[in-house]
N, C-alpha and C. Protein backbone atom coordinates (compact mmCIF):
# COMPACT_ATOMS: atom_id res chain seq x y z
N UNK A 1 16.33 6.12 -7.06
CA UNK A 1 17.63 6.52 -6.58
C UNK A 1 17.93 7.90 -7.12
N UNK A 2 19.02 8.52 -6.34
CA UNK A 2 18.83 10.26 -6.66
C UNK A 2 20.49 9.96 -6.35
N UNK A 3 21.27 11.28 -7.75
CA UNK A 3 22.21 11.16 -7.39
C UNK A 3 22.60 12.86 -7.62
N UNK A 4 23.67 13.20 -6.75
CA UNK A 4 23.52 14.80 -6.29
C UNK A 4 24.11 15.51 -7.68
N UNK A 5 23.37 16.65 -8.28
CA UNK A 5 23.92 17.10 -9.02
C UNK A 5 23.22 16.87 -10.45
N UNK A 6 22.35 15.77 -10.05
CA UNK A 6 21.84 15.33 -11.39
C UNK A 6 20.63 14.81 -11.44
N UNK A 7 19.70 14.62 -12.46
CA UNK A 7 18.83 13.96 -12.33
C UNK A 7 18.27 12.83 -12.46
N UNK A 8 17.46 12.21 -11.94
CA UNK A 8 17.62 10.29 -12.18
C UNK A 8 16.45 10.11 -11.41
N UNK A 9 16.37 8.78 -10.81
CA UNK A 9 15.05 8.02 -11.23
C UNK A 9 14.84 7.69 -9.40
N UNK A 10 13.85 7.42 -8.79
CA UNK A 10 12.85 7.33 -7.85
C UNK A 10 11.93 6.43 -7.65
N UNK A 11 12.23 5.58 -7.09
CA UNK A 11 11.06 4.49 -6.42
C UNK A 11 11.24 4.41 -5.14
N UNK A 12 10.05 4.89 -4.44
CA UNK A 12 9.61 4.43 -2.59
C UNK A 12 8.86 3.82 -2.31
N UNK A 13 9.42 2.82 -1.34
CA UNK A 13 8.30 1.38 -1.51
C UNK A 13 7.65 1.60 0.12
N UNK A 14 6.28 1.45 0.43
CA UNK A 14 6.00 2.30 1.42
C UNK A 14 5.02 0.55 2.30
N UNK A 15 5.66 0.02 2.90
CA UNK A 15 5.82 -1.02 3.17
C UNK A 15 4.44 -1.13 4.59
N UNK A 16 4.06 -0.02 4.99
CA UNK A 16 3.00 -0.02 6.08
C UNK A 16 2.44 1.07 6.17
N UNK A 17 2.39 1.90 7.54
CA UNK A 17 1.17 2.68 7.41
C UNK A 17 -0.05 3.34 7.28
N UNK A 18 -0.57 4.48 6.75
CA UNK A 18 -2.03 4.42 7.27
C UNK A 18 -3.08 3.53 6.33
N UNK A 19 -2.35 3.08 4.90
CA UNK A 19 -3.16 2.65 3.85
C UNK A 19 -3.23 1.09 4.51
N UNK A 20 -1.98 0.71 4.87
CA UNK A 20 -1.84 -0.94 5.84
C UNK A 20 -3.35 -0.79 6.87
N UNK A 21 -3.14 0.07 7.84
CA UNK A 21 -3.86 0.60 8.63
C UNK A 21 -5.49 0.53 8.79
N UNK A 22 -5.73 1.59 7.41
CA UNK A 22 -6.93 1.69 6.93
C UNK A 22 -7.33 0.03 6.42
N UNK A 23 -6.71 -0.96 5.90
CA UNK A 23 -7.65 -1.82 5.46
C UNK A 23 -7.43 -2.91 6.85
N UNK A 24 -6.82 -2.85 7.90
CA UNK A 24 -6.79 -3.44 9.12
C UNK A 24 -8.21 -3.00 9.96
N UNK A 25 -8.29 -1.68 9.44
CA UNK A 25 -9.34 -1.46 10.52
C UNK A 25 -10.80 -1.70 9.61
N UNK A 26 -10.82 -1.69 8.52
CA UNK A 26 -11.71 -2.83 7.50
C UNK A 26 -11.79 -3.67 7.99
N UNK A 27 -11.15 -5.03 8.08
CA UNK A 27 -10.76 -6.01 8.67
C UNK A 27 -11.80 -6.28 10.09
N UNK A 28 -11.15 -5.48 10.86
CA UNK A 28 -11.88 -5.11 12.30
C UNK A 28 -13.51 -4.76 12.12
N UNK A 29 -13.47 -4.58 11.12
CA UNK A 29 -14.90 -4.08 11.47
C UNK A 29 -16.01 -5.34 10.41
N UNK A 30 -15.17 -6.44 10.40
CA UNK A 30 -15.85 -7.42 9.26
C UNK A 30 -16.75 -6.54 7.69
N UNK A 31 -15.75 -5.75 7.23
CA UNK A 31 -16.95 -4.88 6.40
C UNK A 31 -15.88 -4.81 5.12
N UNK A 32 -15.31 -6.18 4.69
CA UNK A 32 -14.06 -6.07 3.78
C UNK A 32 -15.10 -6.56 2.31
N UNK A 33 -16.21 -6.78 2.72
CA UNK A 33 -16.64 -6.93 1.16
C UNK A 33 -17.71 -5.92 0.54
N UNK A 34 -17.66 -4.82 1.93
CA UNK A 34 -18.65 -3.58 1.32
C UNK A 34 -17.24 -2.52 1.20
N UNK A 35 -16.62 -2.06 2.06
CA UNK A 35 -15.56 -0.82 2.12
C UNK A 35 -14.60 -1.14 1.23
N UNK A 36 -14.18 -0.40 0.05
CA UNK A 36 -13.65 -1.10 -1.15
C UNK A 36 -12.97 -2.08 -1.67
N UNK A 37 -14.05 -2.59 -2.06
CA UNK A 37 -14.41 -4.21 -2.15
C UNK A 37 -13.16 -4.34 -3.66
N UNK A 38 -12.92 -3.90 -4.27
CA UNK A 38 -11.91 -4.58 -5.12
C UNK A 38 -10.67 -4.42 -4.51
N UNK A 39 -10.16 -4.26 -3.61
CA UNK A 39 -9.34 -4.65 -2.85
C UNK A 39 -9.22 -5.57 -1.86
N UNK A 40 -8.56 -7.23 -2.16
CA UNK A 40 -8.91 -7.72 -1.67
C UNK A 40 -8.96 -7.96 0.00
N UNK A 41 -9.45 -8.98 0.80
CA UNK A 41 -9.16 -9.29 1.87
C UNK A 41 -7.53 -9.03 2.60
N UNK A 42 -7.15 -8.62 4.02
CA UNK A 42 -5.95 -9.54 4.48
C UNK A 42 -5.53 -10.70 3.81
N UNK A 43 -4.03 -10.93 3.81
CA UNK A 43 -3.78 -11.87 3.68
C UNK A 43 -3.76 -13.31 4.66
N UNK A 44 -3.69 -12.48 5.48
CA UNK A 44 -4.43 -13.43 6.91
C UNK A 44 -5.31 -12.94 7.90
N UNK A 45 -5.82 -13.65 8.43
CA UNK A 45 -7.01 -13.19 9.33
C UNK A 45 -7.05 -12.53 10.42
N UNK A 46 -7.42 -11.54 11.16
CA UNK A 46 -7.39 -10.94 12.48
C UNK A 46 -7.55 -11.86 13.24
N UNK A 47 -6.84 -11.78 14.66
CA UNK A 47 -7.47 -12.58 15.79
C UNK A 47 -8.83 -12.28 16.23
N UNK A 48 -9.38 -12.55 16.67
CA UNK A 48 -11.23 -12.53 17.21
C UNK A 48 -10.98 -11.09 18.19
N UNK A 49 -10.19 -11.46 18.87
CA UNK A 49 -9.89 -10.15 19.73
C UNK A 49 -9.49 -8.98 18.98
N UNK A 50 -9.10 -8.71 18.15
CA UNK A 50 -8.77 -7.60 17.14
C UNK A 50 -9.85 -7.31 16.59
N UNK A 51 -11.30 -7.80 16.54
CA UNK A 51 -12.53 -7.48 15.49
C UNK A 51 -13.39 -6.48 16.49
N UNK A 52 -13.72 -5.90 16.02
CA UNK A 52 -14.72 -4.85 17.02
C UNK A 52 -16.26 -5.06 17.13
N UNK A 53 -16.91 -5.19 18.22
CA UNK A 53 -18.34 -5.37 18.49
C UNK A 53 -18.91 -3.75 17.15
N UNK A 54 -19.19 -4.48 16.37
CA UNK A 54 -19.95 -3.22 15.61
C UNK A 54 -21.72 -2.80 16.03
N UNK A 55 -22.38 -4.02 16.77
CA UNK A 55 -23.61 -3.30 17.08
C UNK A 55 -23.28 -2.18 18.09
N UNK A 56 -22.51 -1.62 18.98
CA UNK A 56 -22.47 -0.33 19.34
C UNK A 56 -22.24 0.91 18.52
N UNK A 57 -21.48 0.46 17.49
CA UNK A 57 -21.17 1.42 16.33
C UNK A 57 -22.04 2.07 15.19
N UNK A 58 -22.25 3.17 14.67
CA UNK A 58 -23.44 4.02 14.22
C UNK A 58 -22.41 3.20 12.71
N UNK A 59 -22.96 2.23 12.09
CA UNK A 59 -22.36 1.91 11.13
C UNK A 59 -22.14 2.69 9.41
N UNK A 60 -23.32 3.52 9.63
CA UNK A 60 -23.68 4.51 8.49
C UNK A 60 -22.58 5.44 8.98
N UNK A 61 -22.17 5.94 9.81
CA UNK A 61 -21.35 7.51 9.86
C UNK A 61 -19.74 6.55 10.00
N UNK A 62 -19.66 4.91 10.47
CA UNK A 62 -18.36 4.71 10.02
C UNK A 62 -17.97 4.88 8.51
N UNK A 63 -19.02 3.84 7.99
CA UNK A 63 -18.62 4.03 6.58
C UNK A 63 -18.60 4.62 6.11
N UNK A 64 -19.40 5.67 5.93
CA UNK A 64 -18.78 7.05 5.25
C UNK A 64 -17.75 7.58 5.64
N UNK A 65 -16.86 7.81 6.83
CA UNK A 65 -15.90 8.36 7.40
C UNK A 65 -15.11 7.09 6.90
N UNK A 66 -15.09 5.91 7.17
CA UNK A 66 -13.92 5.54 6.67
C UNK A 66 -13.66 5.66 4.64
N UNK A 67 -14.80 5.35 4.52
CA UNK A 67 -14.66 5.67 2.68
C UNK A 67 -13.85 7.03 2.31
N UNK A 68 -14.45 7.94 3.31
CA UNK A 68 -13.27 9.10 3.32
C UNK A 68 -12.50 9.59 3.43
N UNK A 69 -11.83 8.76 4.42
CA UNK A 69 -10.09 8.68 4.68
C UNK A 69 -9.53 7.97 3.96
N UNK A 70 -9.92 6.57 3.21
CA UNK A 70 -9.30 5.90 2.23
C UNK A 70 -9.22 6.76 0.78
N UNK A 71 -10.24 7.41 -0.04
CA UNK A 71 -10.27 8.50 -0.72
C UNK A 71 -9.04 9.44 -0.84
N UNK A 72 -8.62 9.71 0.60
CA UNK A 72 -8.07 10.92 1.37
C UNK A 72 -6.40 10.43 1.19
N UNK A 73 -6.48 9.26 1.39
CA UNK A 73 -5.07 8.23 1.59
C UNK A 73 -4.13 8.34 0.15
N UNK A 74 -5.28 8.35 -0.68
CA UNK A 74 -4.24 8.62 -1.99
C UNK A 74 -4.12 9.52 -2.84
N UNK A 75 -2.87 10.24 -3.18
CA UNK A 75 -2.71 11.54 -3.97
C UNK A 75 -3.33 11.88 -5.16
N UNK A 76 -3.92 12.64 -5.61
CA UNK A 76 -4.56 12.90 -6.92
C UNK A 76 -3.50 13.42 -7.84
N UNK A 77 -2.64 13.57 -6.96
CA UNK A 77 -1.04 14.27 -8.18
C UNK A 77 0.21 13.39 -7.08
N UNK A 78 0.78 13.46 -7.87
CA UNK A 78 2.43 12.26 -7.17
C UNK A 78 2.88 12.92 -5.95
N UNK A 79 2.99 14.34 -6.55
CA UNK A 79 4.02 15.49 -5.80
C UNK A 79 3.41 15.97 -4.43
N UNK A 80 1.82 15.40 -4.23
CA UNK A 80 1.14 16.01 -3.18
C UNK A 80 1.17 15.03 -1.75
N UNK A 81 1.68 15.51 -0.95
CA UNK A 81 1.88 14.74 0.29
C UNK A 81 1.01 14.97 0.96
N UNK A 82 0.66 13.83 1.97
CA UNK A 82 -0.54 13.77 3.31
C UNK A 82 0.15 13.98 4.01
N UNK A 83 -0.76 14.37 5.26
CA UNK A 83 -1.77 15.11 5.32
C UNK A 83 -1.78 16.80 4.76
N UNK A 84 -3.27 16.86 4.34
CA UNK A 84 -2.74 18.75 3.71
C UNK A 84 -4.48 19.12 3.91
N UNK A 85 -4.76 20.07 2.93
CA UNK A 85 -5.50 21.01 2.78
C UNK A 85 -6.78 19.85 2.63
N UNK A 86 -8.07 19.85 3.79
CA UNK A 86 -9.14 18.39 3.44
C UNK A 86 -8.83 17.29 3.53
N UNK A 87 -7.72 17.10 4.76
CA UNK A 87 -7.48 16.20 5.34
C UNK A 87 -8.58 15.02 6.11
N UNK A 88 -9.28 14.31 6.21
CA UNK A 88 -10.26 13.85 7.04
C UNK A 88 -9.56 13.23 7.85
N UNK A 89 -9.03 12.07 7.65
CA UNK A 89 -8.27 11.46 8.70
C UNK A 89 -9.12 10.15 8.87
N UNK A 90 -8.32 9.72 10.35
CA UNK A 90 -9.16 8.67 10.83
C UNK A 90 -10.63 9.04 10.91
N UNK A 91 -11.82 7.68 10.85
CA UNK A 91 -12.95 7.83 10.92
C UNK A 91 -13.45 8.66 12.55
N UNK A 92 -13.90 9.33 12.42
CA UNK A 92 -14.39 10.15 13.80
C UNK A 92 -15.44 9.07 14.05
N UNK A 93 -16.46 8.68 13.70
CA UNK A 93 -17.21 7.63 14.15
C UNK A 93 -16.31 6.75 15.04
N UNK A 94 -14.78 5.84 14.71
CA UNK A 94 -14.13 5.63 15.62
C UNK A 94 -12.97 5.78 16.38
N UNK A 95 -13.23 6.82 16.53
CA UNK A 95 -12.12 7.74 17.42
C UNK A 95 -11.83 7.06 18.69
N UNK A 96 -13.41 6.17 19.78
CA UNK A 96 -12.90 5.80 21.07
C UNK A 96 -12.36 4.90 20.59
N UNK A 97 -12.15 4.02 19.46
CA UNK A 97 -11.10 2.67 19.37
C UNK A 97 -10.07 2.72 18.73
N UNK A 98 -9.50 4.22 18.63
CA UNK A 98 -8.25 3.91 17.47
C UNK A 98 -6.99 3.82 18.67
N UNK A 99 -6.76 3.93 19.38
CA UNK A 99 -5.47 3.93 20.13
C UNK A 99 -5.33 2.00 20.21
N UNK A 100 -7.07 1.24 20.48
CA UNK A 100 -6.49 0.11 20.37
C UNK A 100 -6.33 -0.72 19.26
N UNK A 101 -7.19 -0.14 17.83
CA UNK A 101 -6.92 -0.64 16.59
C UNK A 101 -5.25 -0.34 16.28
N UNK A 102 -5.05 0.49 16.14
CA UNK A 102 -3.69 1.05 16.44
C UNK A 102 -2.55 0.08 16.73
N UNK A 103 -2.45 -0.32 18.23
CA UNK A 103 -1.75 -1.34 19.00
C UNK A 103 -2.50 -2.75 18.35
N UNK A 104 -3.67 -2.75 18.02
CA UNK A 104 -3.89 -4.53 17.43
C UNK A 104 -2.81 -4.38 15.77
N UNK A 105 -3.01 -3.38 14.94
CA UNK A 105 -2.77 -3.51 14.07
C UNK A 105 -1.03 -3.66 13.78
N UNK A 106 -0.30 -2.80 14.63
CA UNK A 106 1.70 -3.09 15.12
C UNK A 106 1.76 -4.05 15.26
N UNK A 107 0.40 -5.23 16.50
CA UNK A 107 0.73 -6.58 17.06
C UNK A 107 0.89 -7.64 15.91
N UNK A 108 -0.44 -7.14 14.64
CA UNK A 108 -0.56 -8.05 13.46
C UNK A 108 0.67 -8.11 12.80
N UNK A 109 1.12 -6.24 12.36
CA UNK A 109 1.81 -6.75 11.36
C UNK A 109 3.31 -7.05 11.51
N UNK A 110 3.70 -7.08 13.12
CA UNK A 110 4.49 -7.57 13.13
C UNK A 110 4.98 -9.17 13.08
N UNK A 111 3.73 -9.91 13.59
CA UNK A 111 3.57 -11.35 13.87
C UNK A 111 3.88 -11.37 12.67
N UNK A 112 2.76 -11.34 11.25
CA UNK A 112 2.98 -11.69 9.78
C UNK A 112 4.39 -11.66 9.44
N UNK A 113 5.10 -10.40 9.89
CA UNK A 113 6.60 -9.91 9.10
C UNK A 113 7.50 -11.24 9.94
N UNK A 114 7.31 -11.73 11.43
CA UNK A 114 8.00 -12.36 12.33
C UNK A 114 7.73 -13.89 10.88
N UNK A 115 6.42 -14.33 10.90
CA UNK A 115 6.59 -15.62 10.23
C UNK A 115 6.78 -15.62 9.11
N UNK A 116 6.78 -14.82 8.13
CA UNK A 116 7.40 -14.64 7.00
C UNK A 116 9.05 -14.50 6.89
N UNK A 117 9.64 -14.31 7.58
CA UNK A 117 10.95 -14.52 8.23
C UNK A 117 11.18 -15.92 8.74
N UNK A 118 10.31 -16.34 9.41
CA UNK A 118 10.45 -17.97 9.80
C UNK A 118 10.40 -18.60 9.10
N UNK A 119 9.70 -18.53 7.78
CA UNK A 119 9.21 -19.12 6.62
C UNK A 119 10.27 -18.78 5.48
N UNK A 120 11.41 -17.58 5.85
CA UNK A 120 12.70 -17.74 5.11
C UNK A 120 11.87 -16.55 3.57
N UNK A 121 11.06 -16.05 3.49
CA UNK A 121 10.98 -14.97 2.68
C UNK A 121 11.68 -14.05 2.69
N UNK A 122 12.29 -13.10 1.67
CA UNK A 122 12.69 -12.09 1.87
C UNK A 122 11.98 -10.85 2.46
N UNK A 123 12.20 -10.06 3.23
CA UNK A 123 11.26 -8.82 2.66
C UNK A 123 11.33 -8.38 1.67
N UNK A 124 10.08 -7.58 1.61
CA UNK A 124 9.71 -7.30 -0.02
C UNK A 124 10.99 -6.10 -0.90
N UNK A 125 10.96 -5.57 0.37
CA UNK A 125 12.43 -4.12 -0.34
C UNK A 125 13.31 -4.67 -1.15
N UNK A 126 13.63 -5.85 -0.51
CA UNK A 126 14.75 -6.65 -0.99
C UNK A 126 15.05 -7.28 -2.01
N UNK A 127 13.19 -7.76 -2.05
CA UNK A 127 13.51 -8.66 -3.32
C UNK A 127 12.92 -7.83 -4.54
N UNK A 128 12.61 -6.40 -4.22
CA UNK A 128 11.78 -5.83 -5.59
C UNK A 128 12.16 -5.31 -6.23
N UNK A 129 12.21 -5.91 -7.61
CA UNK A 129 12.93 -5.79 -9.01
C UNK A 129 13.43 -4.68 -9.46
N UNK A 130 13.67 -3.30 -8.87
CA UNK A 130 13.31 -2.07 -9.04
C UNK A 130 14.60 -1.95 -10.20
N UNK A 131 15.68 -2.35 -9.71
CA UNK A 131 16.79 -1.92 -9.65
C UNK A 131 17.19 -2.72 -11.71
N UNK A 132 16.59 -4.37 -12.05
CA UNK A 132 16.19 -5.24 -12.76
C UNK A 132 15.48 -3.98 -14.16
N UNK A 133 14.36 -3.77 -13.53
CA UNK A 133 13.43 -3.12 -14.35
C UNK A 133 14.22 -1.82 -15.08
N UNK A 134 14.89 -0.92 -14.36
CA UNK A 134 15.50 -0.15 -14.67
C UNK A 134 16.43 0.00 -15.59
N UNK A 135 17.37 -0.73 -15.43
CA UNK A 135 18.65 -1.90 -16.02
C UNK A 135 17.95 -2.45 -17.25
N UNK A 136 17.06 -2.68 -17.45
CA UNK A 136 16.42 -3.52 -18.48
C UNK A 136 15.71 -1.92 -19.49
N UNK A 137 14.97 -1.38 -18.78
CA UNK A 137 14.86 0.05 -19.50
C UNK A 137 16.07 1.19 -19.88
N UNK A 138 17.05 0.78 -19.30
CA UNK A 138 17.96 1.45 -19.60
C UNK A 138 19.01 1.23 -21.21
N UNK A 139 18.80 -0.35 -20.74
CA UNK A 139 19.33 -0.81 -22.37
C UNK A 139 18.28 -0.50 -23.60
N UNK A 140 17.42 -0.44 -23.44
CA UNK A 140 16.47 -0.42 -24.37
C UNK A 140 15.56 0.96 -24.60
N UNK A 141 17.13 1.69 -24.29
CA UNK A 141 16.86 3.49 -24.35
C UNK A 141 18.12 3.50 -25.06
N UNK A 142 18.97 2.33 -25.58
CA UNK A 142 20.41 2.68 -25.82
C UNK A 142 21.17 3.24 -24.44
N UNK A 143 21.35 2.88 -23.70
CA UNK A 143 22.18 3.75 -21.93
C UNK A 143 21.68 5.14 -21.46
N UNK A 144 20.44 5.19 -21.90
CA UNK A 144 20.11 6.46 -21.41
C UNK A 144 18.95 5.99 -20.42
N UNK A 145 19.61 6.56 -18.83
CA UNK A 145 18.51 5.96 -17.78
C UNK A 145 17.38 6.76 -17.71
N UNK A 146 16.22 6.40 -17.22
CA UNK A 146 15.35 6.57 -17.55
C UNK A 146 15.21 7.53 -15.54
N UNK A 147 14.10 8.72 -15.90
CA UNK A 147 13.78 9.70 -15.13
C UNK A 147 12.23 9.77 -14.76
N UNK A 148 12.10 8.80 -13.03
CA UNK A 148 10.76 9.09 -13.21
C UNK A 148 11.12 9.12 -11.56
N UNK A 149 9.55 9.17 -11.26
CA UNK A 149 9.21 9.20 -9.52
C UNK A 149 8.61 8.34 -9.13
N UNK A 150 8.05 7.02 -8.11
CA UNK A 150 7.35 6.13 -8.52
C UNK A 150 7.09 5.61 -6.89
N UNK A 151 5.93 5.81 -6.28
CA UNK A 151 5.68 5.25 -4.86
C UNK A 151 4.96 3.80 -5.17
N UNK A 152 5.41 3.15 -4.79
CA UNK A 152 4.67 1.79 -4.12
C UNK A 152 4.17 1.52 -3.02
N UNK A 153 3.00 0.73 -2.87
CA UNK A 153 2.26 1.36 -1.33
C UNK A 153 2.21 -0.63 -1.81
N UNK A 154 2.97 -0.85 -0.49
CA UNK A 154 2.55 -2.60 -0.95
C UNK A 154 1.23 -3.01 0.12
N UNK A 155 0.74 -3.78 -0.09
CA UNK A 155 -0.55 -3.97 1.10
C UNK A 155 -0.82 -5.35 1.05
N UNK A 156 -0.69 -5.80 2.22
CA UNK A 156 -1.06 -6.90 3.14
C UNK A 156 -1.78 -7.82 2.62
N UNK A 157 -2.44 -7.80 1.42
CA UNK A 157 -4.07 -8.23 1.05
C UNK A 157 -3.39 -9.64 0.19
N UNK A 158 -4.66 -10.41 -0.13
CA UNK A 158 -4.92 -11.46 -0.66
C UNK A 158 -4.54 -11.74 -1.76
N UNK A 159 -3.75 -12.24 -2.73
CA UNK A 159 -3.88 -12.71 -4.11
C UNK A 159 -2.69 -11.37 -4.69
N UNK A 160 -3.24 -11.67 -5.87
CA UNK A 160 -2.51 -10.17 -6.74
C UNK A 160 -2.76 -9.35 -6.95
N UNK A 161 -2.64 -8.04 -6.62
CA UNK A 161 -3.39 -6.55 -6.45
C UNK A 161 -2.02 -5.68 -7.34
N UNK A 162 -2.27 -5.26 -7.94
CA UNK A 162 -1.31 -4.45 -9.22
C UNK A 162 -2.05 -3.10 -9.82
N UNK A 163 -2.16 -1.98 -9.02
CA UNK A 163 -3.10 -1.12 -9.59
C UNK A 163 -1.94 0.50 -9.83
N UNK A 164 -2.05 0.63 -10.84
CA UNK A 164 -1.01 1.84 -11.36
C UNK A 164 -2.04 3.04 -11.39
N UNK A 165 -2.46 4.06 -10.53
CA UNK A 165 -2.95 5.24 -10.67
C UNK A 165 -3.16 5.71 -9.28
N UNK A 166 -3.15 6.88 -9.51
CA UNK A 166 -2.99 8.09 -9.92
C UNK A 166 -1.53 7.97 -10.98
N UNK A 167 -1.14 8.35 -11.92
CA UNK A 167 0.22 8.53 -12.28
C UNK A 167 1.35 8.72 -11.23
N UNK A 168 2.50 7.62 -11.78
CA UNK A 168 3.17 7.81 -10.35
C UNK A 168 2.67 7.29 -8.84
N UNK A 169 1.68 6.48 -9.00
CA UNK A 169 1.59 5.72 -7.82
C UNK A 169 1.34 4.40 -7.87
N UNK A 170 1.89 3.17 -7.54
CA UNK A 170 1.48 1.91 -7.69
C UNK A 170 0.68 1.61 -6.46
N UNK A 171 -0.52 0.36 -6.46
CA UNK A 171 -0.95 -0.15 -5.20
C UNK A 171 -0.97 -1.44 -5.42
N UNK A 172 -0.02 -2.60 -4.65
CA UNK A 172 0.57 -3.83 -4.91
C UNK A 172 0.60 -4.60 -3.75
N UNK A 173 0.04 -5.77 -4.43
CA UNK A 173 0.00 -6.70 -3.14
C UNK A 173 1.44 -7.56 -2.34
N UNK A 174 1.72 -7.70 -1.56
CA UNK A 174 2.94 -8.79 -0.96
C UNK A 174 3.49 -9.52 -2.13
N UNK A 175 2.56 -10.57 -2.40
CA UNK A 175 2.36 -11.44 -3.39
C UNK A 175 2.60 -10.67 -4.95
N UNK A 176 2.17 -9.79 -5.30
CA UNK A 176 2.71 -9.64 -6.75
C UNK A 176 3.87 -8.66 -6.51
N UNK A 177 4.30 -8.28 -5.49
CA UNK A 177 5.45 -7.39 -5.46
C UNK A 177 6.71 -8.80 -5.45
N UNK A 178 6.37 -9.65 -4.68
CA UNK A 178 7.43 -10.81 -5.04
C UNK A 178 7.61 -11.48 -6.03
N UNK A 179 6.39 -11.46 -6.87
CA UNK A 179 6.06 -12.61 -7.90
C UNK A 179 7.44 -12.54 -9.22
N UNK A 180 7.63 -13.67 -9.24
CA UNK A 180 8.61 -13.51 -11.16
C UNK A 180 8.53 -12.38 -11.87
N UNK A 181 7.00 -12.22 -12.17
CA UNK A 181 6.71 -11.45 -13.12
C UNK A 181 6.68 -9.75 -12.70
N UNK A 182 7.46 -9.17 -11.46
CA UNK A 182 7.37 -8.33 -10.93
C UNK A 182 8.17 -7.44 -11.85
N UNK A 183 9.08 -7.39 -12.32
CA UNK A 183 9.99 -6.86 -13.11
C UNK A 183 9.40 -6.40 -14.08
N UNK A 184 9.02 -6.92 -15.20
CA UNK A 184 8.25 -6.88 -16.47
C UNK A 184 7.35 -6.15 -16.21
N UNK A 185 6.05 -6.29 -14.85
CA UNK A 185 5.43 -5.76 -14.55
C UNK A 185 5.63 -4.18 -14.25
N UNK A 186 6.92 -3.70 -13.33
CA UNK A 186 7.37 -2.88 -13.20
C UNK A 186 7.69 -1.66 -14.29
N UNK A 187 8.62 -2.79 -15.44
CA UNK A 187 8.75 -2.13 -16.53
C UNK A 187 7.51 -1.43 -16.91
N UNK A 188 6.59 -2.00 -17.11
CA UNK A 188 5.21 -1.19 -17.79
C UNK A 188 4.49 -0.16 -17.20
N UNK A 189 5.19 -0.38 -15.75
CA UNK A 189 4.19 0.79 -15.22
C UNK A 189 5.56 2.21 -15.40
N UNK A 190 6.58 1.70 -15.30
CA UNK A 190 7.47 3.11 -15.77
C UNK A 190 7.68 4.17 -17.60
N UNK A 191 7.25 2.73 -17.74
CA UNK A 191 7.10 2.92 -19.30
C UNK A 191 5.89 3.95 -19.52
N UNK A 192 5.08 3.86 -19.08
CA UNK A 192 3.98 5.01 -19.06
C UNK A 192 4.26 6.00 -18.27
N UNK A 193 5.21 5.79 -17.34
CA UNK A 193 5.63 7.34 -16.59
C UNK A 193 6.29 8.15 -17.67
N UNK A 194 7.15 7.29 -18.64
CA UNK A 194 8.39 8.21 -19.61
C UNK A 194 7.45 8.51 -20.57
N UNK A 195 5.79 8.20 -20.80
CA UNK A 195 5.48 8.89 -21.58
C UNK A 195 4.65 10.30 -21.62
């Protein structure tokens, strides 16, 4: 949160997009346990129709092109925004299928967001501790709030994914962005921003 005139504290929770994107079209290409593999799976499965015939595909020049846009996806400094200077982008290997990975991937993640709503979850904005963590660092500065910048890139994937780097960037799964222990968790990753 930013308040005019002064300085104060920053968290953007970046709820989709090309990093969503990029591991959808992983997904699509059944190649989620070679293309970086410590990130886990979807949290749910593509439809059959969403997976792409890969024997037409030169699979050596995807993977490298996609390893390189995922690379590409995340800032080496907080302050540096995509796209810029060595941009790669989408994989050129699949360029004829991105307009329909594209449209499969809106169709997915809207269905997920539709039954997670049916299923009475919050979205994640809503329920993430940001505001908790802060409040809790704030007392334990004596009332002095604490001044940082802090993107969250939440992602779709399996289980609990909690990864704090580059400085100033979190990468967090659905699941541990909701979890109890999100707060506490939070705390620690700001706690190393104030240092």
């Amino acid at each position: 949160m930013r308040f005019a005139g002064r300085p104060s504290w920053r968290v953007a929770l970046d709820t989709s997009g090309e990093v969503g994107f990029a591991l959808h079209v992983r997904a699509a290409l059944g190649l989620e346990q070679v293309l970086a593999p410590a990130v886990p799976p979807l949290d749910r499965p593509l439809p059959d129709a969403d997976l792409l015939p890969t024997a037409e595909l030169d699979l050596l020049r995807v993977t490298a092109d996609w390893e390189d846009w995922w690379v590409d996806l995340f800032p080496r400094e907080p302050a540096r925004d995509r796209p810029g200077d060595g941009w790669r982008g989408f994989p050129a290997g699949l360029a004829a299928h991105e307009d329909r990975l594209r449209s499969a991937s809106a169709r997915w993640s809207r269905a997920r967001r539709l039954d997670e709503e049916a299923a009475g979850l919050r979205c994640t904005r809503s329920a993430l501790p940001a505001w908790q963590a802060v409040d809790e660092l704030t007392a334990e500065r004596g009332g002095e709030a604490p001044l940082f910048d802090l993107r969250i890139v939440e992602l779709p994937v399996a289980g609990d994914l909690w990864r704090h780097a580059p400085r100033g960037f979190l990468l967090a799964s659905t699941e541990a962005l909701r979890a109890d222990t999100a707060a506490a968790r939070l705390k620690a990753v700001i706690r190393a921003l104030l240092v």
